[in-house]
N, C-alpha and C. Protein backbone atom coordinates (compact mmCIF):
# COMPACT_ATOMS: atom_id res chain seq x y z
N UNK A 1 123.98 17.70 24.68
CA UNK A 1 123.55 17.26 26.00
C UNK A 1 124.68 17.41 27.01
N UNK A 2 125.86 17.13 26.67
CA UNK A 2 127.18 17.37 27.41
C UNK A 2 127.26 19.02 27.92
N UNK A 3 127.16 19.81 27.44
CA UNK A 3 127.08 21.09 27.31
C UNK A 3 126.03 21.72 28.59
N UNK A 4 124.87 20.86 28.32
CA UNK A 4 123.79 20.87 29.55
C UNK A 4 124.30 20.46 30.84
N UNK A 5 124.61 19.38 30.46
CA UNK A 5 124.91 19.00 31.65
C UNK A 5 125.69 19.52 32.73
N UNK A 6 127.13 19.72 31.90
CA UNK A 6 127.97 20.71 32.50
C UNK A 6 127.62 21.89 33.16
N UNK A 7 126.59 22.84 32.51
CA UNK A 7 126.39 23.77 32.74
C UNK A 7 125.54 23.52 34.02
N UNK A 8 124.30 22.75 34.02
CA UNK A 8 123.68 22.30 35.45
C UNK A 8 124.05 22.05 36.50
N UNK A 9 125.71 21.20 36.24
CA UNK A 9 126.69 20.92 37.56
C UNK A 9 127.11 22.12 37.93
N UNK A 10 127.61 22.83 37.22
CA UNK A 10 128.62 24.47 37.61
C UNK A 10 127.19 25.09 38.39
N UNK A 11 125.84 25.38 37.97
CA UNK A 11 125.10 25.97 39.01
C UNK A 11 124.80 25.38 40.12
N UNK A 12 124.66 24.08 39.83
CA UNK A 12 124.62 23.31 41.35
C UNK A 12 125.98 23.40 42.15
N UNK A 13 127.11 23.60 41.72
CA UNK A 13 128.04 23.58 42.69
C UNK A 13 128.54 25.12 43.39
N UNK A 14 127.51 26.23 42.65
CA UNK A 14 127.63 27.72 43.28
C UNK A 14 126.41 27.78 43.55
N UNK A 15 125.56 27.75 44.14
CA UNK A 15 123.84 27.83 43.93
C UNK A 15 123.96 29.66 44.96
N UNK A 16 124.48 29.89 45.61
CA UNK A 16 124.28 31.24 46.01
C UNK A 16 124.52 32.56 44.65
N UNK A 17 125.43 32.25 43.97
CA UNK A 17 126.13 32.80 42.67
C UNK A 17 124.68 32.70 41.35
N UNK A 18 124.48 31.19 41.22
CA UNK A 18 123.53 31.11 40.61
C UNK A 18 121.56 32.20 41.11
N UNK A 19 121.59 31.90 41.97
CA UNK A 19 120.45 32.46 42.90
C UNK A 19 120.59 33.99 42.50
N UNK A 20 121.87 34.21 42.99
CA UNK A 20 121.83 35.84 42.29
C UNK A 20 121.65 36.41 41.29
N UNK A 21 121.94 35.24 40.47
CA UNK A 21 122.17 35.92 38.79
C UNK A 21 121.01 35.97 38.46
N UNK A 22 119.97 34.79 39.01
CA UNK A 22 118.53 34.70 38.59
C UNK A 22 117.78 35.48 39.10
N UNK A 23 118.39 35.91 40.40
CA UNK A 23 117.23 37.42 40.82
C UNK A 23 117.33 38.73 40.41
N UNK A 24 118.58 38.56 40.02
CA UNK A 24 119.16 39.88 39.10
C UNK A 24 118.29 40.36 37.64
N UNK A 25 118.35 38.92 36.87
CA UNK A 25 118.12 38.47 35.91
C UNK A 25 116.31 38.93 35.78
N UNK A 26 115.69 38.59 37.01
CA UNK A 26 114.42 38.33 36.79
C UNK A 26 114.02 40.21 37.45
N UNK A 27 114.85 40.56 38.21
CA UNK A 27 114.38 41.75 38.63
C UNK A 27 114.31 43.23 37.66
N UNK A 28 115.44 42.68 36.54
CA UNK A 28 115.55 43.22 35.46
C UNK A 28 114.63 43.43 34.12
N UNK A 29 114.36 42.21 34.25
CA UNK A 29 112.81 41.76 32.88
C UNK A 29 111.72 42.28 33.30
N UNK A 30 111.48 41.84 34.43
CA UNK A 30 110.24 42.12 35.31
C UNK A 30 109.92 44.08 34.94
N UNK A 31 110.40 44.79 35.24
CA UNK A 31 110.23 46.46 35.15
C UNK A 31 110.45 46.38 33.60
N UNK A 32 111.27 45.89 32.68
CA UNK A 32 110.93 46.33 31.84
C UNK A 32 110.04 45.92 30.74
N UNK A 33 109.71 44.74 31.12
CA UNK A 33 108.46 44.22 30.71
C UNK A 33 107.20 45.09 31.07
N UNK A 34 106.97 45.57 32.01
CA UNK A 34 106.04 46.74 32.78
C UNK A 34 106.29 47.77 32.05
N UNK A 35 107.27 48.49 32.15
CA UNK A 35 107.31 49.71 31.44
C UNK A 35 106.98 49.65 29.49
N UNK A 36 107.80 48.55 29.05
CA UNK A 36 107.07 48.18 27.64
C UNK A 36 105.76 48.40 27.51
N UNK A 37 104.79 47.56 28.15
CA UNK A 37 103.84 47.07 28.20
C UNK A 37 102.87 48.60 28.26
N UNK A 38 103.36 49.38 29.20
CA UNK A 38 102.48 50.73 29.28
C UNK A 38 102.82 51.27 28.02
N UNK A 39 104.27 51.86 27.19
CA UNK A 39 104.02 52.63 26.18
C UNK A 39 103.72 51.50 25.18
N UNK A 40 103.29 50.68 25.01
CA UNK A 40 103.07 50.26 23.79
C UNK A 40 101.53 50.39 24.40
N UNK A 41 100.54 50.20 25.05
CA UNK A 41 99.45 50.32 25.01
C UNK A 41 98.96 52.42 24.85
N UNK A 42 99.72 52.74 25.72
CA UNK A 42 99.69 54.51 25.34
C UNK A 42 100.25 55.11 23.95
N UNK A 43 101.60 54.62 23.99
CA UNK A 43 101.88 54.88 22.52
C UNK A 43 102.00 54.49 20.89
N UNK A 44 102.49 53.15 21.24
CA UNK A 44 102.53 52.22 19.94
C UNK A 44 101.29 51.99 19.19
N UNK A 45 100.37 51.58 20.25
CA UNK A 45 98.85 50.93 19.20
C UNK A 45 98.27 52.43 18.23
N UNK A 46 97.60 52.13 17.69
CA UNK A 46 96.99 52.91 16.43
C UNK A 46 95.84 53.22 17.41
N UNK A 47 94.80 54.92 17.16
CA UNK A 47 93.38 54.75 17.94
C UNK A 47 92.63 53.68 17.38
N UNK A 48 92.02 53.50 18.38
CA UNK A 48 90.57 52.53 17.98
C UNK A 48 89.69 53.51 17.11
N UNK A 49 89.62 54.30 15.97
CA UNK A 49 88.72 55.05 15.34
C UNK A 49 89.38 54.43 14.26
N UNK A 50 87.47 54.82 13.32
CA UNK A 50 88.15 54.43 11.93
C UNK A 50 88.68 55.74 11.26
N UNK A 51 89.42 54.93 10.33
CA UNK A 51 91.12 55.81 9.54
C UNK A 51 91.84 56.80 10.57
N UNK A 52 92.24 56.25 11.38
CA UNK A 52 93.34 57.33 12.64
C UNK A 52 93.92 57.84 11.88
N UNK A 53 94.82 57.26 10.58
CA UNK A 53 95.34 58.33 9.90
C UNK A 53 95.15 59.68 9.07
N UNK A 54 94.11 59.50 9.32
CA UNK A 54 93.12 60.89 8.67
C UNK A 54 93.00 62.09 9.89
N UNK A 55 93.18 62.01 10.77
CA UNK A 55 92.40 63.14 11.68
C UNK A 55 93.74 63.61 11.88
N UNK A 56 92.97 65.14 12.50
CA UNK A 56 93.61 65.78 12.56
C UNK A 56 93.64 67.01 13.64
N UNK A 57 94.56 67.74 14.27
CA UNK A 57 94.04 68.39 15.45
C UNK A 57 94.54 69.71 15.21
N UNK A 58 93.43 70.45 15.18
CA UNK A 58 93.32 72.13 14.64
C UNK A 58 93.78 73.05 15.97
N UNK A 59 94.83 73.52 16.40
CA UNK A 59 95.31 74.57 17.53
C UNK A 59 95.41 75.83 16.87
N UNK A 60 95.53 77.02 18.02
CA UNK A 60 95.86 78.48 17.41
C UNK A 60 97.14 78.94 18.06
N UNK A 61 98.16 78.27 17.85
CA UNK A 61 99.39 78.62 17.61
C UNK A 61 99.79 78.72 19.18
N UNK A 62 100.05 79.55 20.05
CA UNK A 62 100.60 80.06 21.39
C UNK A 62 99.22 79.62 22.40
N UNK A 63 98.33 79.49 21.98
CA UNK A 63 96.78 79.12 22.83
C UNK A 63 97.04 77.45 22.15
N UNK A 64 97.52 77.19 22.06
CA UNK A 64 97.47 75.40 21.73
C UNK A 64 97.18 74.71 22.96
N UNK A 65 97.27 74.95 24.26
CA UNK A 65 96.48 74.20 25.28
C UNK A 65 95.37 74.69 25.92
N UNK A 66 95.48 75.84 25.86
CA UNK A 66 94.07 76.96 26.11
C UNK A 66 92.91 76.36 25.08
N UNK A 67 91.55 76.68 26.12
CA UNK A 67 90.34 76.31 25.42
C UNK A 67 90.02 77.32 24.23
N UNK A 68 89.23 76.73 23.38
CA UNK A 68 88.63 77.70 22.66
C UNK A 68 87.06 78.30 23.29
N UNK A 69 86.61 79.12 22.97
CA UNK A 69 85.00 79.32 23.12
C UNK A 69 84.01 79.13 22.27
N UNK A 70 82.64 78.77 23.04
CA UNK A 70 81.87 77.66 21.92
C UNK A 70 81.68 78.89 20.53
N UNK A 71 81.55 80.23 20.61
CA UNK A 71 81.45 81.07 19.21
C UNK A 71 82.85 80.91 18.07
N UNK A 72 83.79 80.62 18.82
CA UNK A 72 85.17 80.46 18.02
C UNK A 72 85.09 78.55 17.41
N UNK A 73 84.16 77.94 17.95
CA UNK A 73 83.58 76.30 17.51
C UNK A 73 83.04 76.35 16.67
N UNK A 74 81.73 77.10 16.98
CA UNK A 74 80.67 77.07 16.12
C UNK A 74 81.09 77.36 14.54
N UNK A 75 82.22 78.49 14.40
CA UNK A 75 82.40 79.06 13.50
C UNK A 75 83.43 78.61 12.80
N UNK A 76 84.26 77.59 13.48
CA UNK A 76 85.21 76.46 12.56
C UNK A 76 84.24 75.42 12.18
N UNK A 77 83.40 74.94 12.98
CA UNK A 77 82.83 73.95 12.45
C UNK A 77 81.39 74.01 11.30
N UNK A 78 81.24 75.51 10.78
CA UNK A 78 80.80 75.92 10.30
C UNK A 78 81.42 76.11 8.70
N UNK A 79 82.95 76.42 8.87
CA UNK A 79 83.53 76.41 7.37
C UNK A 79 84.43 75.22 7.58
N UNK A 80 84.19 74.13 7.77
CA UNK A 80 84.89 73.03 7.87
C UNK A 80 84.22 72.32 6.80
N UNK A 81 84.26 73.10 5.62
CA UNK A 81 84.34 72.18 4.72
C UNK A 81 85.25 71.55 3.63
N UNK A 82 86.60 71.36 3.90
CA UNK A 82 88.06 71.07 3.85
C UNK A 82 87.54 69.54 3.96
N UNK A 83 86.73 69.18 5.62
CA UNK A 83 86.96 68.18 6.50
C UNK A 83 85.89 67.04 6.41
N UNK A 84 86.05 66.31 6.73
CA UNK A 84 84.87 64.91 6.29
C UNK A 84 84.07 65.47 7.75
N UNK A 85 84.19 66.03 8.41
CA UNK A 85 83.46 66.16 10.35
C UNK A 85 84.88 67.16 10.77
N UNK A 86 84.58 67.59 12.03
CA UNK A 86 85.17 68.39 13.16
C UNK A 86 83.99 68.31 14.53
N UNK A 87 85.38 67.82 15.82
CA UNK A 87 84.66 68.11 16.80
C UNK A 87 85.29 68.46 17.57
N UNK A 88 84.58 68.76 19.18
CA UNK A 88 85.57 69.57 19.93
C UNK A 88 85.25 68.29 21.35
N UNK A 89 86.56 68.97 21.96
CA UNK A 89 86.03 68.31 23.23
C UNK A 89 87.16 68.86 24.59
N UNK A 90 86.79 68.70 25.56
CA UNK A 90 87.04 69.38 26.94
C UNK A 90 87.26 68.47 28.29
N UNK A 91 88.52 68.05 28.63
CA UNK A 91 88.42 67.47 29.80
C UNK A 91 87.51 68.67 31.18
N UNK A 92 86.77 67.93 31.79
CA UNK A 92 85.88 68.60 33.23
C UNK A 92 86.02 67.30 34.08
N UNK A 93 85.50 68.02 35.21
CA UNK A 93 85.28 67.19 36.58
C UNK A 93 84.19 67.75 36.51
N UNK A 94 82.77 66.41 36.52
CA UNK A 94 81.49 67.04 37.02
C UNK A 94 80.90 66.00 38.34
N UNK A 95 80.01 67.64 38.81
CA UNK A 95 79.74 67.07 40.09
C UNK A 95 78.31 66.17 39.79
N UNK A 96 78.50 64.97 40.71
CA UNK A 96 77.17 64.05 39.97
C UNK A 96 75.98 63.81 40.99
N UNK A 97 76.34 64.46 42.08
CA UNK A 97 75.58 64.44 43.17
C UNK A 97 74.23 65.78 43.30
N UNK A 98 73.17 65.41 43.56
CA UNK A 98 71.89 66.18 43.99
C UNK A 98 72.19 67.23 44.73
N UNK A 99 72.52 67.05 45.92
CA UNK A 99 73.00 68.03 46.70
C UNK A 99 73.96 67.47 47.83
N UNK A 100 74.07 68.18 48.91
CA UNK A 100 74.72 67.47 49.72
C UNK A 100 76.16 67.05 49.36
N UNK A 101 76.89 66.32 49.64
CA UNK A 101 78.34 66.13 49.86
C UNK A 101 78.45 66.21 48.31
N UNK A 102 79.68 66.67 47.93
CA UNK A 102 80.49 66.21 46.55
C UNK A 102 80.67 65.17 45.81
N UNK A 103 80.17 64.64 44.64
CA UNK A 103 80.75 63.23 43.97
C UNK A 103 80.97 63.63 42.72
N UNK A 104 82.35 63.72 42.46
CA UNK A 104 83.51 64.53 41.70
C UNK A 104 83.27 62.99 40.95
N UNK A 105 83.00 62.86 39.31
CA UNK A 105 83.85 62.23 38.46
C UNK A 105 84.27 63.04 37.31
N UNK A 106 85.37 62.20 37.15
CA UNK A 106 86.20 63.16 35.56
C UNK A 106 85.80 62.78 34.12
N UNK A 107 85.51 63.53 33.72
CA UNK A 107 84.71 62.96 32.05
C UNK A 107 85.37 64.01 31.04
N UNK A 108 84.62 64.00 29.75
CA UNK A 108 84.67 64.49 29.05
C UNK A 108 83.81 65.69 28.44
N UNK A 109 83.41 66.73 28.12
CA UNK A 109 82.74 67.98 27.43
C UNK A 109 82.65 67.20 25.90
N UNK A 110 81.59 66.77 25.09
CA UNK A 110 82.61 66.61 23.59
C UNK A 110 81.39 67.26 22.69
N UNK A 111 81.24 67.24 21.77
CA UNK A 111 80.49 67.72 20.44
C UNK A 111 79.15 66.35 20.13
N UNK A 112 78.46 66.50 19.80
CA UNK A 112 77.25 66.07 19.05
C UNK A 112 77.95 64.73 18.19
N UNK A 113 78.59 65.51 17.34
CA UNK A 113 78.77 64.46 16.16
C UNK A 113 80.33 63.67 16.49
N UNK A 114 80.79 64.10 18.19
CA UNK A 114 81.92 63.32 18.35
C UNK A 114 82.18 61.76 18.13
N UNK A 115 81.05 61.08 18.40
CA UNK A 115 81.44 59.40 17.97
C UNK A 115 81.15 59.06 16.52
N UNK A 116 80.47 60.27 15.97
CA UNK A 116 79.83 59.78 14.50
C UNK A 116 81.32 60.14 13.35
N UNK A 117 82.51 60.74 13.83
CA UNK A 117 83.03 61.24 12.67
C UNK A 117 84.37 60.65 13.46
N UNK A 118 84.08 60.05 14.90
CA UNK A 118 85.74 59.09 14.79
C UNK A 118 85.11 57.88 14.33
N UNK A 119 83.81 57.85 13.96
CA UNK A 119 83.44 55.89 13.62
C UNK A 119 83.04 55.03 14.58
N UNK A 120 83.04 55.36 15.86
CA UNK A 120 82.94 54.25 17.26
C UNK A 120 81.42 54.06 17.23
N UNK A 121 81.09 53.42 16.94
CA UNK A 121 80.01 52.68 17.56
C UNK A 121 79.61 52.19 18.85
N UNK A 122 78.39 52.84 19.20
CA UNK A 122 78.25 51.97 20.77
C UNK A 122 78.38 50.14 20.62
N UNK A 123 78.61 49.72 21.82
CA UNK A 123 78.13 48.74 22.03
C UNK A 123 76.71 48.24 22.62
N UNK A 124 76.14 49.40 23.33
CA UNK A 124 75.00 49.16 23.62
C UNK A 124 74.25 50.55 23.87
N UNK A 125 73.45 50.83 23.57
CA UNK A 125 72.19 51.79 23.51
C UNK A 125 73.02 52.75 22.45
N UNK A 126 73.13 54.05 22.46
CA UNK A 126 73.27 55.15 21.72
C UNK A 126 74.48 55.74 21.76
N UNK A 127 74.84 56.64 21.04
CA UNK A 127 75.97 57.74 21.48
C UNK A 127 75.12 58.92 21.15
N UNK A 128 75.87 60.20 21.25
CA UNK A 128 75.42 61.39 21.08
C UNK A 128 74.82 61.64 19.66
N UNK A 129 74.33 62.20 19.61
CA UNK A 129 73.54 63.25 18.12
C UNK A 129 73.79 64.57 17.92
N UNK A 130 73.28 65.15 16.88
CA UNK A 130 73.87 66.72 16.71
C UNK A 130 72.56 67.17 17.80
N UNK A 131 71.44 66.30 17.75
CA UNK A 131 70.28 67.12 18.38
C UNK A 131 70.68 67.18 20.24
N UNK A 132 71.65 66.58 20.40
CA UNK A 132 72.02 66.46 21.79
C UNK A 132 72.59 67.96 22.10
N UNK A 133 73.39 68.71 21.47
CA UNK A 133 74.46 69.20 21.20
C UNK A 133 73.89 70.87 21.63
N UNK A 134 72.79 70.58 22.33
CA UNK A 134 72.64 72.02 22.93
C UNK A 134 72.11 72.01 24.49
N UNK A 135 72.39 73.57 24.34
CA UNK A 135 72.79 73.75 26.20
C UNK A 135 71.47 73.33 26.95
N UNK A 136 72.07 72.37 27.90
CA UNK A 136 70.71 71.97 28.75
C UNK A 136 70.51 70.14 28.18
N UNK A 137 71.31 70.09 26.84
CA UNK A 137 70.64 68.74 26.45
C UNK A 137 69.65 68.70 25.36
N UNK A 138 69.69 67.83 24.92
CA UNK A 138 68.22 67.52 23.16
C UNK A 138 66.92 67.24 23.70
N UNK A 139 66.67 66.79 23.05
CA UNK A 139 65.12 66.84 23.39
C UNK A 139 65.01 65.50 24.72
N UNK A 140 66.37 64.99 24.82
CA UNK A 140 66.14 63.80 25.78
C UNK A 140 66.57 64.13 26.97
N UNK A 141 66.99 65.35 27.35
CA UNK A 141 67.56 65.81 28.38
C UNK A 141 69.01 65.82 28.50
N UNK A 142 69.74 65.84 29.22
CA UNK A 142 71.60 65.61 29.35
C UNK A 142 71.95 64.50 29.00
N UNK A 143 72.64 64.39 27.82
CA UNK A 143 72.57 62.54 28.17
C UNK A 143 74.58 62.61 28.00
N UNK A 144 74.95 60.82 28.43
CA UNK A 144 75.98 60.64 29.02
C UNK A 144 76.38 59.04 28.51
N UNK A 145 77.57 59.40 28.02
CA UNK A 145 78.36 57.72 27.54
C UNK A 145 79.09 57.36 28.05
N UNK A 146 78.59 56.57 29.19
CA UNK A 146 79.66 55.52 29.97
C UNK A 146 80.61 54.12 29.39
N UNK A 147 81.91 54.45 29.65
CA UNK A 147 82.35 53.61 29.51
C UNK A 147 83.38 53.23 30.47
């Protein structure tokens, strides 16, 4: 308690000295508490799919960020039998508007059996099917998983 005490008098008798150290102190934690906080949610956590440690991501060497084409898909996912599933998928910007002005949102391109072979389950109504998985849409028309 002596120890406390002391120490409480010495900040009360510099309080400009003290003031600094604590804004110093707090201006310091503060960013890196923030910056933690982002890579551990981007990098540290595990995916939300079941067994993350299983998957795996198939590139062709010097085209590793280049798209593939859906005949060069069709035809991996055709001898993919190594693999429990394979799917593909494509960042786009689609336009969501009728006509008239632009309404740009950013989504995803993905495969039929994309939620069925990472494990995700909707929470409410459906995800995709293999019968989705052709041009124009399945028999239900275009369909789309908001989240």
């Amino acid at each position: 308690m002596q120890d406390l005490k002391l120490a409480f008098r010495a900040l009360r008798a510099t309080p400009i000295v003290s003031g600094v150290a604590a804004l110093s102190l707090a201006l310091g934690m503060g960013p890196n508490t923030a910056i933690f906080s982002l890579v551990s949610s981007v990098m540290l956590r595990t995916l939300p799919v079941a067994d993350p440690d299983r998957l795996a991501v198939v590139t062709s060497g010097a085209s590793a960020n280049r798209e593939w084409s859906y005949a060069i898909w069709d035809e991996l996912r055709r001898r993919a039998q190594e693999f429990d599933g394979a799917i593909a998928w494509a960042m786009r910007r689609f336009n969501l508007a009728q006509s008239g002005e632009v309404l740009v949102a950013e989504g995803v391109l993905v495969s039929g059996d994309f939620f069925t072979v990472l494990g995700v389950p909707p929470l409410l109504g459906r995800t995709f099917t293999p019968a989705d998985d052709a041009r124009g849409g399945g028999p239900d028309g275009a369909v789309a998983v908001i989240s």
